[in-house]
Protein backbone atom coordinates (compact mmCIF):
# COMPACT_ATOMS: atom_id res chain seq x y z
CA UNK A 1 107.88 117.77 73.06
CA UNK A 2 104.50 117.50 73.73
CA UNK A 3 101.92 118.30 70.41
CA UNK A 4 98.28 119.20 70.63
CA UNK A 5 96.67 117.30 68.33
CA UNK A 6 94.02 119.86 66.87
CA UNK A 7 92.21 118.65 63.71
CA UNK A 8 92.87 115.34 63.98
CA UNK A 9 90.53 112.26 64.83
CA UNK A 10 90.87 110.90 67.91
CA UNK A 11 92.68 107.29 67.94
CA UNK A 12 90.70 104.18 67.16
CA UNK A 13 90.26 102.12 70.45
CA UNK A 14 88.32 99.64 72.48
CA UNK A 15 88.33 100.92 76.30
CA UNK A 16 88.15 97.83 78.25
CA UNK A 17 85.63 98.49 81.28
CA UNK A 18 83.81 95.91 83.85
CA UNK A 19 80.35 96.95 84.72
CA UNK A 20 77.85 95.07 86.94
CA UNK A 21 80.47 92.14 87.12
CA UNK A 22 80.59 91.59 83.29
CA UNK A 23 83.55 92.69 81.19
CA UNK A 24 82.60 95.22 78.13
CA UNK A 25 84.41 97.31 75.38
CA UNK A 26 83.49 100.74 74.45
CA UNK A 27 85.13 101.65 71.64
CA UNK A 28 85.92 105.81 70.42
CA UNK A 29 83.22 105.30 67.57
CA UNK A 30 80.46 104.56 70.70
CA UNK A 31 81.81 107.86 72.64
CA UNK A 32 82.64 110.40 69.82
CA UNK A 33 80.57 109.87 67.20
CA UNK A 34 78.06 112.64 66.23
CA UNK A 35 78.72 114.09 69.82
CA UNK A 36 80.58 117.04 71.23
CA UNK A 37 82.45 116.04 73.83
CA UNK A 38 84.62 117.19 76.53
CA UNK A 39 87.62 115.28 77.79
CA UNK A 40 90.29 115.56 80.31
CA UNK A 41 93.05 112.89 80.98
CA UNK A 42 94.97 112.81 84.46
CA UNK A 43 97.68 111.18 85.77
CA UNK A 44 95.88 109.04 88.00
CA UNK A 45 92.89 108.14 90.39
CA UNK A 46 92.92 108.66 93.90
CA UNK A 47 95.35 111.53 93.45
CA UNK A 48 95.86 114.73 95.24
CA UNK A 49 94.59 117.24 92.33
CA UNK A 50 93.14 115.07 90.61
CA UNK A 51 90.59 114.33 93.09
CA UNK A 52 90.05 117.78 95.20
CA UNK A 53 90.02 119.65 92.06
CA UNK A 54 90.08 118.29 88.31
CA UNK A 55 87.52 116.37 88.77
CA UNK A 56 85.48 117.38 91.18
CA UNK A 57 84.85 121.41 89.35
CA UNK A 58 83.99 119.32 86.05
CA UNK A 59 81.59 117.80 87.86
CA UNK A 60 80.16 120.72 88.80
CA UNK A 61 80.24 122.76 86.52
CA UNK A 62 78.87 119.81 83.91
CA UNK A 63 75.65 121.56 84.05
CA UNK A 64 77.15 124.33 81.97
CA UNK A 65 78.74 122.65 79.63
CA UNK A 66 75.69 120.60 78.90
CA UNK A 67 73.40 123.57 78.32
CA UNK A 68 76.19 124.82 75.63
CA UNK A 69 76.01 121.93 73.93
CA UNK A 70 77.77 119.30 75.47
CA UNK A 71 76.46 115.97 74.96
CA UNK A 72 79.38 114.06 77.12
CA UNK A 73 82.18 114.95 79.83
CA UNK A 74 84.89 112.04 79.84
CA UNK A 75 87.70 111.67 82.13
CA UNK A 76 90.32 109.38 81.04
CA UNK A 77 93.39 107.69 83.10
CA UNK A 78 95.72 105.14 82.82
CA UNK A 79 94.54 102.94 85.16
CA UNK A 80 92.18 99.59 85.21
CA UNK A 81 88.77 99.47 85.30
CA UNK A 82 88.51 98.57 88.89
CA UNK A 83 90.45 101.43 89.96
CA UNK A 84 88.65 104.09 88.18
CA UNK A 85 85.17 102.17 89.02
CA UNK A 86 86.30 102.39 92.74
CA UNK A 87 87.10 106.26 92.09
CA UNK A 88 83.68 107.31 90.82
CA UNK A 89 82.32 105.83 94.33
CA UNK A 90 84.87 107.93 96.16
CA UNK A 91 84.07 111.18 94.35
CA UNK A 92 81.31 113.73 93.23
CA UNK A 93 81.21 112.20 89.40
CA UNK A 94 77.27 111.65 88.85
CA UNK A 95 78.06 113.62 85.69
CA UNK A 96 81.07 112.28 84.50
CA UNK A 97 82.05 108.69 82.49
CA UNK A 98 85.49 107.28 83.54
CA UNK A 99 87.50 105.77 81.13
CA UNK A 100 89.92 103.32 82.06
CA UNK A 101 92.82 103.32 79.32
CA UNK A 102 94.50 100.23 81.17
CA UNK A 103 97.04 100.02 78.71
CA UNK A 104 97.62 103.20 78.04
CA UNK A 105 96.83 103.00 74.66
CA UNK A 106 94.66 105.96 73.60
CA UNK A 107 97.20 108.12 75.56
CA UNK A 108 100.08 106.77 73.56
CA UNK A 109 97.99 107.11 70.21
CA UNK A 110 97.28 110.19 70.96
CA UNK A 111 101.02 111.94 71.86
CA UNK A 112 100.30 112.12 75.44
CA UNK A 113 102.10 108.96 77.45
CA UNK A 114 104.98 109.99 79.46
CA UNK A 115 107.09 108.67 81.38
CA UNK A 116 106.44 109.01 85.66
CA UNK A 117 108.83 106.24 86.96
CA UNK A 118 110.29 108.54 89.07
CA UNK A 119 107.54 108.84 91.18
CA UNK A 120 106.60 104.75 90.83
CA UNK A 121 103.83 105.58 88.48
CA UNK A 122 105.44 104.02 85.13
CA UNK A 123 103.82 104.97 81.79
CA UNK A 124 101.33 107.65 82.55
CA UNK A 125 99.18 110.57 80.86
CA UNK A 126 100.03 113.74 81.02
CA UNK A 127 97.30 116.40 82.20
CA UNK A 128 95.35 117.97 79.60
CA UNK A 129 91.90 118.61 78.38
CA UNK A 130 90.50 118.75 74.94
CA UNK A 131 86.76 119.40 73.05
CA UNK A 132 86.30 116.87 70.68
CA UNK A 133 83.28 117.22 68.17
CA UNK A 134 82.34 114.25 65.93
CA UNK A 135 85.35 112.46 66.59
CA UNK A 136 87.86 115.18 65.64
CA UNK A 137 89.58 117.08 68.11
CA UNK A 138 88.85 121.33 67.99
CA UNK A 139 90.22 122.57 71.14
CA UNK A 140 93.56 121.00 73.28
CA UNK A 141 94.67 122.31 76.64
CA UNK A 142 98.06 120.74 77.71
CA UNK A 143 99.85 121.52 80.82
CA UNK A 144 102.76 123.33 80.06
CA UNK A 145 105.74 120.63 80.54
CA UNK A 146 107.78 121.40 83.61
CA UNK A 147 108.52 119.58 86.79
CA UNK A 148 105.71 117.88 88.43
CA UNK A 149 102.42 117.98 88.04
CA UNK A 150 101.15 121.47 86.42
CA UNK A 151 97.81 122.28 86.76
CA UNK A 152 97.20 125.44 84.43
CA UNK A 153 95.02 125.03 81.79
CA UNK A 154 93.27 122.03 81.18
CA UNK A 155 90.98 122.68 84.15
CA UNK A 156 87.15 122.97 84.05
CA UNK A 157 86.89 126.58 84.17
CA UNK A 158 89.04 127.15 81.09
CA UNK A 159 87.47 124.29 78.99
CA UNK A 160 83.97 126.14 79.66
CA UNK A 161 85.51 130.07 79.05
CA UNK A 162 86.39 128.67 75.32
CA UNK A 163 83.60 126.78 74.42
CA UNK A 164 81.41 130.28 75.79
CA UNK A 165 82.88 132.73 77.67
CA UNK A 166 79.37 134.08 78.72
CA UNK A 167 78.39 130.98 80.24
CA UNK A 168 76.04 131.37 83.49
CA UNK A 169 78.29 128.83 85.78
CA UNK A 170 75.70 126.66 88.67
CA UNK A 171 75.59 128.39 92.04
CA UNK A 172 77.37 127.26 95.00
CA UNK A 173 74.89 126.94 97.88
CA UNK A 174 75.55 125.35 100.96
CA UNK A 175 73.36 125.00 104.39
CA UNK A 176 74.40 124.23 107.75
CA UNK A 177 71.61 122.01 109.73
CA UNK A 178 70.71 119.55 111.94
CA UNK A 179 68.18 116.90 112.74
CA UNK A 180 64.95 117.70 113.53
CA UNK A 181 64.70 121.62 112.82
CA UNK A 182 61.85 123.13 111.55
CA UNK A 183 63.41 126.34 110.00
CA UNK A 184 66.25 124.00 108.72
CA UNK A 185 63.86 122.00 106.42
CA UNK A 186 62.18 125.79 105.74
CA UNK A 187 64.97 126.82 104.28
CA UNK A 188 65.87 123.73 102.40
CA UNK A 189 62.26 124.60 100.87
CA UNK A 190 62.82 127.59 100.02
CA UNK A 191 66.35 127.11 98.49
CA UNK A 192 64.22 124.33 96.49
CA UNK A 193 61.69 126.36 95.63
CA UNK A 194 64.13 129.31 94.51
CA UNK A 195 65.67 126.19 92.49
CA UNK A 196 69.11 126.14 93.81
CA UNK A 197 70.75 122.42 93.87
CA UNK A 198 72.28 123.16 97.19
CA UNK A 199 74.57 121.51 99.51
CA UNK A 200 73.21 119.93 102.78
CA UNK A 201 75.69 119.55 106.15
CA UNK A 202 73.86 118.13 108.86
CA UNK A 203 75.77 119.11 111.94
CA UNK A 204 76.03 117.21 115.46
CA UNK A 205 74.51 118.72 118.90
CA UNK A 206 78.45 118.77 120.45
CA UNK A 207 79.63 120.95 117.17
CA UNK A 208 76.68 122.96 116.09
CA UNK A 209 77.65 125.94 117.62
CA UNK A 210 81.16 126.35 117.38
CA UNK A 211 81.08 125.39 113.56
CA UNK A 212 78.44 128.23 112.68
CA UNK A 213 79.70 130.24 115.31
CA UNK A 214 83.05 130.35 113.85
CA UNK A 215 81.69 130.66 110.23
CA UNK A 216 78.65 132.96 110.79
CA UNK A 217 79.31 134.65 113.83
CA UNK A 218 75.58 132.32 114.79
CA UNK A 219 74.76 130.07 117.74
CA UNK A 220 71.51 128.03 115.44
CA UNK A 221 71.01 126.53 112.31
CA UNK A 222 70.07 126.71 109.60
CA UNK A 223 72.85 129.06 108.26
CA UNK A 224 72.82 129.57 104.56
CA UNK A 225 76.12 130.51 101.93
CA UNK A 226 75.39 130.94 98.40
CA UNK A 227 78.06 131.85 95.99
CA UNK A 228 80.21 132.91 98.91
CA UNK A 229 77.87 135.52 100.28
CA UNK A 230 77.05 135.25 104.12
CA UNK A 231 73.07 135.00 104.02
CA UNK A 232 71.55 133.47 107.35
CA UNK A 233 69.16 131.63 108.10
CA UNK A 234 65.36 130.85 106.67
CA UNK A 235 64.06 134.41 107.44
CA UNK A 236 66.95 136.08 105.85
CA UNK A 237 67.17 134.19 103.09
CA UNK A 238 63.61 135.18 102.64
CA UNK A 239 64.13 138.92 102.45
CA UNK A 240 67.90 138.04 100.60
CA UNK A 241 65.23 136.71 98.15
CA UNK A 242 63.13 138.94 97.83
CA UNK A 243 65.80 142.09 97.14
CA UNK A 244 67.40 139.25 94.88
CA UNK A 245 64.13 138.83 92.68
């Protein structure tokens, strides 16, 4: 039976990491204290949920967290250093630190090493989340323990909703373009201007129009999403603007 460990310290460790070819330790003291910190352990790099979505919406959504108080977002695995430093290239983690808990000792310390040998995995963490403030644990999301891999609560979006359910979450903007346009780099401008962190996807000749085509009903670029919401291209995200303001 899995126990949330709410109100306790976090264990005493040394996380052994290699950074710019030397070997270091970081130890829980050097990450927890006099921070608030978010953490969420997975069962492993590389994968399938745990890189198209654990990671990847903390990411985003770090921006959030940080302006309610945040100071840190960890993700923890068991898996070397190598492996998670290979990982962080792979992914969208810019705001993240990934810990490498090699030997699986934290995990274990902290109630949360299980067993995956069916699946060739051998000792592993089990998926959960948890806000940590000065070293002692206030919040713990576990995934409830069934068959597989659950992924319920110990995602990004749920982590934020407790710490403040009001928070304004970054916008999802995306534009379609291609080399060389003028009202492409127009409405990157503007999008800049309006401060949105957008998205860039520079298309080919041979694709451009059946991609936006088939998303926008369009035959040019640029063509402009934000939040979901169909907006089109620089002069309509001009006027979208301006009834937005």
């Amino acid at each position: 039976m899995l126990q949330a460990q709410e109100g306790r310290r976090v264990p005493q460790v040394a996380f052994r990491v290699r950074e710019n070819t030397e070997w270091k330790n970081i130890t829980t003291d050097e990450l927890f204290r006099g921070k608030t910190v978010v953490v969420f352990s997975l069962p492993g790099a590389f994968t399938p949920t745990c890189s198209s979505t654990h990671l990847p919406r903390y990411n985003e959504l770090a921006p959030a967290f940080f302006a309610n108080g945040v100071d840190a977002i960890l993700c923890l695995s068991v898996n070397d250093t190598f492996v998670m430093n290979e990982w962080a290239k792979d992914q969208e983690a810019e705001h993240i630190t990934l810990l490498p808990d090699g030997n699986g000792e934290f995990t274990d310390k902290i109630g949360l090493l299980v067993d995956k040998s069916d699946l060739g995995f051998g000792k592993r963490s089990w998926r959960y989340s948890m806000l940590v403030k000065d070293g002692v644990i206030e919040k713990q999301f576990i995934e409830p323990e069934k068959p597989g891999d659950p992924f319920e609560v110990s995602d990004a979006d749920t982590m934020l909703n407790y710490i403040n359910p009001k928070a304004k979450k970054p916008d999802q903007v995306v534009i379609f373009t291609r080399e060389g346009c003028g009202f492409c780099a127009k409405a990157k401008a503007q999008l800049t201007a309006l401060g949105y962190n957008y998205a860039e996807v520079p298309l080919a000749h041979n694709i451009r129009s059946k991609v936006v085509g088939a998303l926008a009903g369009a035959q040019t670029v640029p063509q402009i999403f934000i939040n979901g919401q169909y907006i089109g291209g620089a002069d309509a995200l001009e006027k979208w603007a301006k009834k937005a303001a």
